[in-house]
Every structure is written in C-alpha cells, then in structure tokens.
PDB file of N, CA and C in Angstrom:
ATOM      1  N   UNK A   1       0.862  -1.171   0.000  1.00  0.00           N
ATOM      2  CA  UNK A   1       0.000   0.000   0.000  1.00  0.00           C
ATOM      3  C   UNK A   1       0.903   1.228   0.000  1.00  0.00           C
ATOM      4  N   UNK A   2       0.849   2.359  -1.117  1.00  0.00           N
ATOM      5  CA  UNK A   2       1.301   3.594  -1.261  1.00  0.00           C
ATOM      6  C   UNK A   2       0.971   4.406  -0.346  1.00  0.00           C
ATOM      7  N   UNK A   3       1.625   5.193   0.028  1.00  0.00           N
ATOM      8  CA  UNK A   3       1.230   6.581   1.593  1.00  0.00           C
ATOM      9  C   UNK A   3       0.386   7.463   0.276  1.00  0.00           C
ATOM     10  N   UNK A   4      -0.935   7.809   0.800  1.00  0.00           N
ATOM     11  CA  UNK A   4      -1.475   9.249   0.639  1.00  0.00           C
ATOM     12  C   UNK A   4      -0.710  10.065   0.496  1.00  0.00           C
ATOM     13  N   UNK A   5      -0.948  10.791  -1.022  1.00  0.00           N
ATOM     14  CA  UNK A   5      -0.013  12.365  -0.992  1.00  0.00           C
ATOM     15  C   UNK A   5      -0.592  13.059  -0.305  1.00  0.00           C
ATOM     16  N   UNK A   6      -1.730  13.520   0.326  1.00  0.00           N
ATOM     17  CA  UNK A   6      -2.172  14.435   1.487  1.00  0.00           C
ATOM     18  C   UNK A   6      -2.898  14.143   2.242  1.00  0.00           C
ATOM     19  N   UNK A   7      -3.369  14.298   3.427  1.00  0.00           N
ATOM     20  CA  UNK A   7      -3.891  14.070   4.595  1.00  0.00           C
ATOM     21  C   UNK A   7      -5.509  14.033   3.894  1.00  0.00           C
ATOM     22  N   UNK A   8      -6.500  13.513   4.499  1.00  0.00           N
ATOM     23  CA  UNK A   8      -8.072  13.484   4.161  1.00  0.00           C
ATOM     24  C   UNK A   8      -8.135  14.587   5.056  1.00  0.00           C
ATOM     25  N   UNK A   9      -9.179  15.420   5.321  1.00  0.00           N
ATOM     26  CA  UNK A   9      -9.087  16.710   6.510  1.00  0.00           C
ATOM     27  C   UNK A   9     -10.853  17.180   6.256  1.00  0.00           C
ATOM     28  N   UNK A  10     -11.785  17.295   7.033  1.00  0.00           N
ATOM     29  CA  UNK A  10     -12.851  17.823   7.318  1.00  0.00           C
ATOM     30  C   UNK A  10     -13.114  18.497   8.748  1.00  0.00           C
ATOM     31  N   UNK A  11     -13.638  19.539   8.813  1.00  0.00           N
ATOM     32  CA  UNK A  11     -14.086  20.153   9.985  1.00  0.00           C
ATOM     33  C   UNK A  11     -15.526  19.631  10.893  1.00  0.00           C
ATOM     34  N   UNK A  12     -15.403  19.579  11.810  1.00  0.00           N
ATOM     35  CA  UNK A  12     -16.689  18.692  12.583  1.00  0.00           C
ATOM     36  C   UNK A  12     -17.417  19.860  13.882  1.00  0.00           C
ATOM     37  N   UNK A  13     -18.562  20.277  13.554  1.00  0.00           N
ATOM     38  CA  UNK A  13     -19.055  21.399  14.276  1.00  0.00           C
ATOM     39  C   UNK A  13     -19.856  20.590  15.690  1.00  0.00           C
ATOM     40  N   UNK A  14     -19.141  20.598  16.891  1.00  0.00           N
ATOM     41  CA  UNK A  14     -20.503  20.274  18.120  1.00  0.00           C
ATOM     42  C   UNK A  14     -21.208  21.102  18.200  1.00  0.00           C
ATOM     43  N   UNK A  15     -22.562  20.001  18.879  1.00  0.00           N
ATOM     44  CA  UNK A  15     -23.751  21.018  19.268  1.00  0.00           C
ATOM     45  C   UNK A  15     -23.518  22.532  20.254  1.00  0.00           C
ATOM     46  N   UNK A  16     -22.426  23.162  20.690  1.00  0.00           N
ATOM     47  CA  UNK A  16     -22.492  24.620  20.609  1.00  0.00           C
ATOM     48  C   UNK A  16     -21.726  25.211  19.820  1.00  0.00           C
ATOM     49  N   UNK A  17     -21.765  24.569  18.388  1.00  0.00           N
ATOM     50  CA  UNK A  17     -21.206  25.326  16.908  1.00  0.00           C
ATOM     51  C   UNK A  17     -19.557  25.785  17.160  1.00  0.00           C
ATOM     52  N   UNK A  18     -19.211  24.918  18.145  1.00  0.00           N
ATOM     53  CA  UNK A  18     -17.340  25.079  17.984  1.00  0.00           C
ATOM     54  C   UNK A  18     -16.772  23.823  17.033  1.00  0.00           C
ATOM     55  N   UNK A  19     -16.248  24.537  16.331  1.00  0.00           N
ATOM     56  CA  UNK A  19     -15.767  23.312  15.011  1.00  0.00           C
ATOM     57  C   UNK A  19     -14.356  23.206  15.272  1.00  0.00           C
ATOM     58  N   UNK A  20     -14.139  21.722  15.141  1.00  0.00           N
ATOM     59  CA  UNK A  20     -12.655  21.164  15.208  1.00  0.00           C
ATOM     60  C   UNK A  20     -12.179  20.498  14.056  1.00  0.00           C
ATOM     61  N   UNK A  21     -11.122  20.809  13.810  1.00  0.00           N
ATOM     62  CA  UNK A  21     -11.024  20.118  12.498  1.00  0.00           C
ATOM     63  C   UNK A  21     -10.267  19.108  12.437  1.00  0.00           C
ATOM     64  N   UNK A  22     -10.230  18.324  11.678  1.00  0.00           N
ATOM     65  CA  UNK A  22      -9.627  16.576  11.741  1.00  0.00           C
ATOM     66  C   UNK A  22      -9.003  16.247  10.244  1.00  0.00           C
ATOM     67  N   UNK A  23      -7.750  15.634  10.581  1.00  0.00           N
ATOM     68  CA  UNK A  23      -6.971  14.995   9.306  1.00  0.00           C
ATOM     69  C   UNK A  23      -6.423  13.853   9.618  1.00  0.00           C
ATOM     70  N   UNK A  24      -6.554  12.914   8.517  1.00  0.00           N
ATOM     71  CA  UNK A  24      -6.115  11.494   8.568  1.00  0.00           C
ATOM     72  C   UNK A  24      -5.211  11.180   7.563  1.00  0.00           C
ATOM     73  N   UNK A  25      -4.447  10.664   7.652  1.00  0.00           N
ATOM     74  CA  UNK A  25      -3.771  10.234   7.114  1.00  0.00           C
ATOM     75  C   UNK A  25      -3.054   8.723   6.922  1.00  0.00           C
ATOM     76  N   UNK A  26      -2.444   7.968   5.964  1.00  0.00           N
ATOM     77  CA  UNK A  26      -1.946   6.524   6.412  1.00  0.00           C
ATOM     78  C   UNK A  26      -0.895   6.462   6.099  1.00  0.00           C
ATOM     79  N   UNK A  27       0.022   5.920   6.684  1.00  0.00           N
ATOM     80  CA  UNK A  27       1.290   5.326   6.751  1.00  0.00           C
ATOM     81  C   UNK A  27       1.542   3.931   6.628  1.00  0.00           C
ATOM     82  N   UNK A  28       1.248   3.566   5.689  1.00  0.00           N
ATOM     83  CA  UNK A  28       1.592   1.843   5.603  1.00  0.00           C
ATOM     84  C   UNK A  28       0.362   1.056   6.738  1.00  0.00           C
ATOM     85  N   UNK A  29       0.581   0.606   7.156  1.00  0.00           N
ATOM     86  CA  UNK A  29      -0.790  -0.449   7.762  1.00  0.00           C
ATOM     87  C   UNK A  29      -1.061   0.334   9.125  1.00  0.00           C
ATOM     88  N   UNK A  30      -0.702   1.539   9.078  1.00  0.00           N
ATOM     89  CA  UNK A  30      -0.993   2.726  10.260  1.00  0.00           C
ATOM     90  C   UNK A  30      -2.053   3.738   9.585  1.00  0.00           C
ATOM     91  N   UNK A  31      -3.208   3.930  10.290  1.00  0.00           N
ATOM     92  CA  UNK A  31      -3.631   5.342  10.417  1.00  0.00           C
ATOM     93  C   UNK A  31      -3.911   6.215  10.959  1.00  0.00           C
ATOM     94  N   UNK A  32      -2.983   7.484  11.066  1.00  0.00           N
ATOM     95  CA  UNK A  32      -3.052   8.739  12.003  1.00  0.00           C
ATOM     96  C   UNK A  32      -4.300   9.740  11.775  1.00  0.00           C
ATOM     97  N   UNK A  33      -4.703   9.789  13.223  1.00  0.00           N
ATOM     98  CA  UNK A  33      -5.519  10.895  13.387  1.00  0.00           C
ATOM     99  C   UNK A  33      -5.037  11.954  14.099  1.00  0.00           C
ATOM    100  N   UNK A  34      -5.788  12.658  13.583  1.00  0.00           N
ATOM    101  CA  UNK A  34      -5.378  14.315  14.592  1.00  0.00           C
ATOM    102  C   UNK A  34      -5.939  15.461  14.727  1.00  0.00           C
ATOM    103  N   UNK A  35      -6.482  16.121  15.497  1.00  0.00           N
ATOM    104  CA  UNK A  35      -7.046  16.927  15.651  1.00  0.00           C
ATOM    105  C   UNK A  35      -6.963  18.101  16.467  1.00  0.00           C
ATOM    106  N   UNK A  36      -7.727  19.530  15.772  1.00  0.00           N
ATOM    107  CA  UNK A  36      -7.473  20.716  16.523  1.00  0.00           C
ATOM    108  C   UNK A  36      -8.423  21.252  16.742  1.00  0.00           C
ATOM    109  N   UNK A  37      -8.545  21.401  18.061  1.00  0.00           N
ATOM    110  CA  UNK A  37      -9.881  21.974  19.195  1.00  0.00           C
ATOM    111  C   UNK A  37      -9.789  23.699  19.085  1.00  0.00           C
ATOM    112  N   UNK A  38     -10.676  24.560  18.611  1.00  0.00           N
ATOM    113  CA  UNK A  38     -11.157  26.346  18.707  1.00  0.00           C
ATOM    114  C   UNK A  38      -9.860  26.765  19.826  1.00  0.00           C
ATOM    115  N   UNK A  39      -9.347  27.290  19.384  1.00  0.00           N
ATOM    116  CA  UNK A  39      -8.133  27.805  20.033  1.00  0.00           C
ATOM    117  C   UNK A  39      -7.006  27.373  20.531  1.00  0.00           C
ATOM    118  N   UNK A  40      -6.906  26.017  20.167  1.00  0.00           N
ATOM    119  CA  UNK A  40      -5.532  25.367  20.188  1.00  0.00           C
ATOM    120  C   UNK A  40      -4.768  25.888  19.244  1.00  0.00           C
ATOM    121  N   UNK A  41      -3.485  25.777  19.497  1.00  0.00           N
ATOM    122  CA  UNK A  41      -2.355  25.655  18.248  1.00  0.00           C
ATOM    123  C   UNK A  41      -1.393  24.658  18.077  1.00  0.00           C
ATOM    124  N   UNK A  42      -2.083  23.736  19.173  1.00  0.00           N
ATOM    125  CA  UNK A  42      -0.783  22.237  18.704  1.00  0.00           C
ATOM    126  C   UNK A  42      -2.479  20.601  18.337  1.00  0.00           C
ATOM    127  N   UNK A  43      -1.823  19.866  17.621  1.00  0.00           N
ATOM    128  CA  UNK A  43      -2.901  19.106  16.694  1.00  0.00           C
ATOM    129  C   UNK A  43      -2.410  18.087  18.322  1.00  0.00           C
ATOM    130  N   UNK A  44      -3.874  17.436  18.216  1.00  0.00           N
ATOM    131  CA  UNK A  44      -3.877  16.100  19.252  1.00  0.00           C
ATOM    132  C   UNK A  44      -3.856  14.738  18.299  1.00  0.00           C
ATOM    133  N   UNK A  45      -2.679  14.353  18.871  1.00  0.00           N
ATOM    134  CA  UNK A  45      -2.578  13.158  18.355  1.00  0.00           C
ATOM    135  C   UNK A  45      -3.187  11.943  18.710  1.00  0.00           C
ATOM    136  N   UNK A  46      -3.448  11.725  20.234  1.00  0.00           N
ATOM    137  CA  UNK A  46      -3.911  10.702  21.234  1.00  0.00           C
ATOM    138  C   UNK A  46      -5.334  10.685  21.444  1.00  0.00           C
ATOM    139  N   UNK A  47      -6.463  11.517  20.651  1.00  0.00           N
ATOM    140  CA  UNK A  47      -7.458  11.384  20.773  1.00  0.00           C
ATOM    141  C   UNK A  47      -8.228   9.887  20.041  1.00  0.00           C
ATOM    142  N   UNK A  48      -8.963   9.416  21.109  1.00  0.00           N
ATOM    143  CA  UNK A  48      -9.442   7.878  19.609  1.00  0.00           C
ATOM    144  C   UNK A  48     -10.593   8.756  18.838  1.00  0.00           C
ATOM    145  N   UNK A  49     -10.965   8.500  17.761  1.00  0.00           N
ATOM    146  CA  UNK A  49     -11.980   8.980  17.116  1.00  0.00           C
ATOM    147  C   UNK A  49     -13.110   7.729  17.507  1.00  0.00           C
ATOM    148  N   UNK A  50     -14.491   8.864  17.123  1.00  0.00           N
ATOM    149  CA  UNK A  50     -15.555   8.210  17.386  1.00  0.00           C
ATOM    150  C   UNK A  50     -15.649   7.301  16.598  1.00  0.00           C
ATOM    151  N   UNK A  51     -16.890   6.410  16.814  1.00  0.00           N
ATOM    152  CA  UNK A  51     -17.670   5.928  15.500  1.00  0.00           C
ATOM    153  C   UNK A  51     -18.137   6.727  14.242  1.00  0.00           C
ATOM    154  N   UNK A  52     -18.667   8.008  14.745  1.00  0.00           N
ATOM    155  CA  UNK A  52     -18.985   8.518  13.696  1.00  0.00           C
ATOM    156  C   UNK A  52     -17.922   9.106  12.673  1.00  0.00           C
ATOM    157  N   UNK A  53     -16.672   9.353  13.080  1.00  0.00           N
ATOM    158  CA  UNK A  53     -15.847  10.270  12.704  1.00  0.00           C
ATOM    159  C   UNK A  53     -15.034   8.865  12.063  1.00  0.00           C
ATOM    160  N   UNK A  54     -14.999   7.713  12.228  1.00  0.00           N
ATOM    161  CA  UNK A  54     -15.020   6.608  11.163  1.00  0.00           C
ATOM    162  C   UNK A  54     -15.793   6.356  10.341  1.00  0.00           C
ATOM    163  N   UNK A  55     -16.967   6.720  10.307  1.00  0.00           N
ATOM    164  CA  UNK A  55     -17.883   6.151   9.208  1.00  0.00           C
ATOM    165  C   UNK A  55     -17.952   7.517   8.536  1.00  0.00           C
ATOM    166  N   UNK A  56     -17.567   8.595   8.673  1.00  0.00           N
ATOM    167  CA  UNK A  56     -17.493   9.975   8.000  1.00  0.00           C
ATOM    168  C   UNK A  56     -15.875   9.447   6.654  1.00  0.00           C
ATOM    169  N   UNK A  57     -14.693   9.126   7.454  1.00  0.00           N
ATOM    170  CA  UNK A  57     -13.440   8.448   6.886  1.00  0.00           C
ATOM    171  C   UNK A  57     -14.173   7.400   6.080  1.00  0.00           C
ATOM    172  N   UNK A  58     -15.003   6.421   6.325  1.00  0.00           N
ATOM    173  CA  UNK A  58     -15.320   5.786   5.247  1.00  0.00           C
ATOM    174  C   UNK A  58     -16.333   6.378   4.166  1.00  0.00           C
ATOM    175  N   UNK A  59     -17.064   7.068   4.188  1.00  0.00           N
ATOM    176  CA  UNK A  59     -17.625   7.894   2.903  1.00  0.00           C
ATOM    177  C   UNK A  59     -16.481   8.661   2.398  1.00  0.00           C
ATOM    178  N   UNK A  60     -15.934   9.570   3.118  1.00  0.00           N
ATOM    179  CA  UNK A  60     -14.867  10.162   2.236  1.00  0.00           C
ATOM    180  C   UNK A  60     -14.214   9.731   1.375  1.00  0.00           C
ATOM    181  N   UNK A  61     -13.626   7.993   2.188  1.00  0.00           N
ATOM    182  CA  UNK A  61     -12.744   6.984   1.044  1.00  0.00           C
ATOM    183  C   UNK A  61     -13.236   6.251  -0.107  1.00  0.00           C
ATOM    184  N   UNK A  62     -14.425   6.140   0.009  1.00  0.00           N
ATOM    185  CA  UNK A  62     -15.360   5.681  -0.814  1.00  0.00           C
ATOM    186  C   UNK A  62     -15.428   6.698  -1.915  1.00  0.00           C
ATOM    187  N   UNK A  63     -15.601   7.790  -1.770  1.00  0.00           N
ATOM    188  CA  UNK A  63     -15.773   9.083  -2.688  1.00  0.00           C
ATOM    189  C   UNK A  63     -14.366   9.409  -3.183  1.00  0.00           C
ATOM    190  N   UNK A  64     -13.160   8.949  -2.623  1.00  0.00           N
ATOM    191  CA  UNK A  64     -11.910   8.855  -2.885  1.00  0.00           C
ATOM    192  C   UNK A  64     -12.030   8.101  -3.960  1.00  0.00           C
ATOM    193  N   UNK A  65     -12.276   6.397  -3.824  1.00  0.00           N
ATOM    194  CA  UNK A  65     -12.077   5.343  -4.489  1.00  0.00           C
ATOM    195  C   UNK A  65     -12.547   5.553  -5.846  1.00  0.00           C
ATOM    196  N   UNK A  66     -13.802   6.613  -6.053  1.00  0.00           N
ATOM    197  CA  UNK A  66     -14.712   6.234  -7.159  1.00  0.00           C
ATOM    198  C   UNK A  66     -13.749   7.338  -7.990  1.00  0.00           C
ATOM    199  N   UNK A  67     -13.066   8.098  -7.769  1.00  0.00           N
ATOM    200  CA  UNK A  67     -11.925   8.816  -8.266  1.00  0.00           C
ATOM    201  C   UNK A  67     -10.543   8.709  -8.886  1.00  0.00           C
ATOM    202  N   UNK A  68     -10.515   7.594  -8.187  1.00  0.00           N
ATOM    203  CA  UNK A  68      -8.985   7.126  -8.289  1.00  0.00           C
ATOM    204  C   UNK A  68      -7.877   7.482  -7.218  1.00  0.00           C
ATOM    205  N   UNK A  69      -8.302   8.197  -6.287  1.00  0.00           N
ATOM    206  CA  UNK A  69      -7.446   8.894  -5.572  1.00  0.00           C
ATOM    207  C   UNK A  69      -7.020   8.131  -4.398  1.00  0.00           C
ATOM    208  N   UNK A  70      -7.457   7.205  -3.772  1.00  0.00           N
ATOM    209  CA  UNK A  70      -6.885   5.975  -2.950  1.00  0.00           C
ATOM    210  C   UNK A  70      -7.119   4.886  -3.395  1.00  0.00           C
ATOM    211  N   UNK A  71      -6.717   3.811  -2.607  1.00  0.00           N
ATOM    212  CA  UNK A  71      -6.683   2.068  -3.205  1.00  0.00           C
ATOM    213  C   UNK A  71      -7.628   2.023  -2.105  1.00  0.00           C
ATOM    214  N   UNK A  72      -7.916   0.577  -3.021  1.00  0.00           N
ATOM    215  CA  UNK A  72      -8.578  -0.191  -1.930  1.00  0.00           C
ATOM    216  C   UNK A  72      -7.906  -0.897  -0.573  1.00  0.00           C
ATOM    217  N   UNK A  73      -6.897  -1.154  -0.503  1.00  0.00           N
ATOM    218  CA  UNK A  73      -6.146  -1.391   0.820  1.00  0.00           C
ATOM    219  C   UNK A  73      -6.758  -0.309   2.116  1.00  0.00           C
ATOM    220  N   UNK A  74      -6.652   0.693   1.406  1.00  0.00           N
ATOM    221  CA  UNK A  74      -6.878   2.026   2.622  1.00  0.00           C
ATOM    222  C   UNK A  74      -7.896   1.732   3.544  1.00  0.00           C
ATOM    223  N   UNK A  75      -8.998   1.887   2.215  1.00  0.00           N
ATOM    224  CA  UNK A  75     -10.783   1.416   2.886  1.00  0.00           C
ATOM    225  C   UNK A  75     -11.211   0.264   3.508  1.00  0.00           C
ATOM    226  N   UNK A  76     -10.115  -1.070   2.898  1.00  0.00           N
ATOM    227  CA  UNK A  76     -10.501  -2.276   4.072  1.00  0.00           C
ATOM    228  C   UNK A  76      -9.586  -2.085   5.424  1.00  0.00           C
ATOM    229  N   UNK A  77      -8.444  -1.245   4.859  1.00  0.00           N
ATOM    230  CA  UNK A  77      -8.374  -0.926   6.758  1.00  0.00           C
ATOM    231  C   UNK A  77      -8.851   0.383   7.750  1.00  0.00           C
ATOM    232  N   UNK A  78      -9.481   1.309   7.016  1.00  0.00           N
ATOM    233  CA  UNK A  78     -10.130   2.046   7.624  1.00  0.00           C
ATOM    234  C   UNK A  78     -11.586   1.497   8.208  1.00  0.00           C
ATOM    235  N   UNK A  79     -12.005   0.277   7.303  1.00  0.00           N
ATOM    236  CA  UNK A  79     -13.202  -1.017   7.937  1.00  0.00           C
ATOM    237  C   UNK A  79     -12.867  -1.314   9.059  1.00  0.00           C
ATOM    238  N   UNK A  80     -11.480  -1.751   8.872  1.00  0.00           N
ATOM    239  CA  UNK A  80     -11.022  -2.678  10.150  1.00  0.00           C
ATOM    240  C   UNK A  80     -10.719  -1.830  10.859  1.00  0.00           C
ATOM    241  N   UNK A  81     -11.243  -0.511  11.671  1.00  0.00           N
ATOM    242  CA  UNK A  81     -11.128   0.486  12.358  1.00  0.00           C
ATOM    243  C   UNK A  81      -9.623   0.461  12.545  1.00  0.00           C
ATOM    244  N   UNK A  82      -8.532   0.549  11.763  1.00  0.00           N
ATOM    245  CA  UNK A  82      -6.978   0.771  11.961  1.00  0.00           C
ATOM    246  C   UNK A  82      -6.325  -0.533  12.708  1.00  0.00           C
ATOM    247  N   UNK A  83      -6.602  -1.414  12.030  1.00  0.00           N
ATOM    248  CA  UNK A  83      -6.612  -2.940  12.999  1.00  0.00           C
ATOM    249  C   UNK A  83      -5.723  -3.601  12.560  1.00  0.00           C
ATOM    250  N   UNK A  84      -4.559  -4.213  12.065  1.00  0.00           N
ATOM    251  CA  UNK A  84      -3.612  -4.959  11.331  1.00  0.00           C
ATOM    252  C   UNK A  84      -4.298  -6.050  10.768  1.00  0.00           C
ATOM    253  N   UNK A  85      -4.220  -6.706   9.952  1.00  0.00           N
ATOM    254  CA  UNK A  85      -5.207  -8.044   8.886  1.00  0.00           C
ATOM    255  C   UNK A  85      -4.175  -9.002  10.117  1.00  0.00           C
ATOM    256  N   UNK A  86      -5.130  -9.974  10.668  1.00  0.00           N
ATOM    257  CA  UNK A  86      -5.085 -11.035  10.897  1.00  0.00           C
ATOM    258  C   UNK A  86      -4.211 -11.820  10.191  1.00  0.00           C
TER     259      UNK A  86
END
C-alpha cells in the first residue's frame, strides 16, 4: 500500500457550533488521526476517534475510491477500524 499524498481533513461542528477540524492520514498499515480543538495551536494526536468520525473516513474513502485517488487497501483498513489483517 502507497502513503497518501495528502492528509483526508474535514471540519466537525458540536452542538455549541465550535468546530474542530480533523486529518487522517496513512502510513503503511498505520492510520493517524489528529485533531485541533477552537483555540488550540498544537494538533492532538492521542485522541481515539468516534464511530462517527469513522464512518465519515469511510464515505470520504469511498468518494476517494470512485476517483482514483486511494486504493482499496486504505478502505478495508479504515473497515477494520486501523486494525492490522489477521
């Protein structure tokens, strides 16, 4: 599996309209998340992402795929919530 030339990245608004924004990226059978909270200036690396903020990564990759712009490797391990293949 080839590394992503750029990070995937969408902004995610909570219910009192403070938006954080999030980028993923993969590194070989690794995928990094990270994120920056309304007035931070350093990205969190150690946060787990939700469920939802995985199944958001899987439409994105999906909308990737139908493009050409990632493989399929990516999306069965973004399935396997960042899990190494058995």
């Amino acid at each position: 599996m080839s590394a992503m030339r750029r990070p995937i990245a969408w902004v995610e608004k909570d219910e009192d309209g403070m938006k954080t924004q999030i980028r993923v990226s993969f590194r070989g059978e690794n995928i990094k998340w990270q994120f920056l909270d309304p007035g931070e200036t350093r990205w969190d690396y150690d946060r787990t992402p939700t469920e939802e903020q995985w199944e958001e990564l899987d439409e994105k990759l999906a909308n990737m795929l139908q493009r050409g712009y990632c493989c399929m490797a990516e999306i069965e391990l973004a399935k396997r919530r960042g899990k190494p293949r058995k």
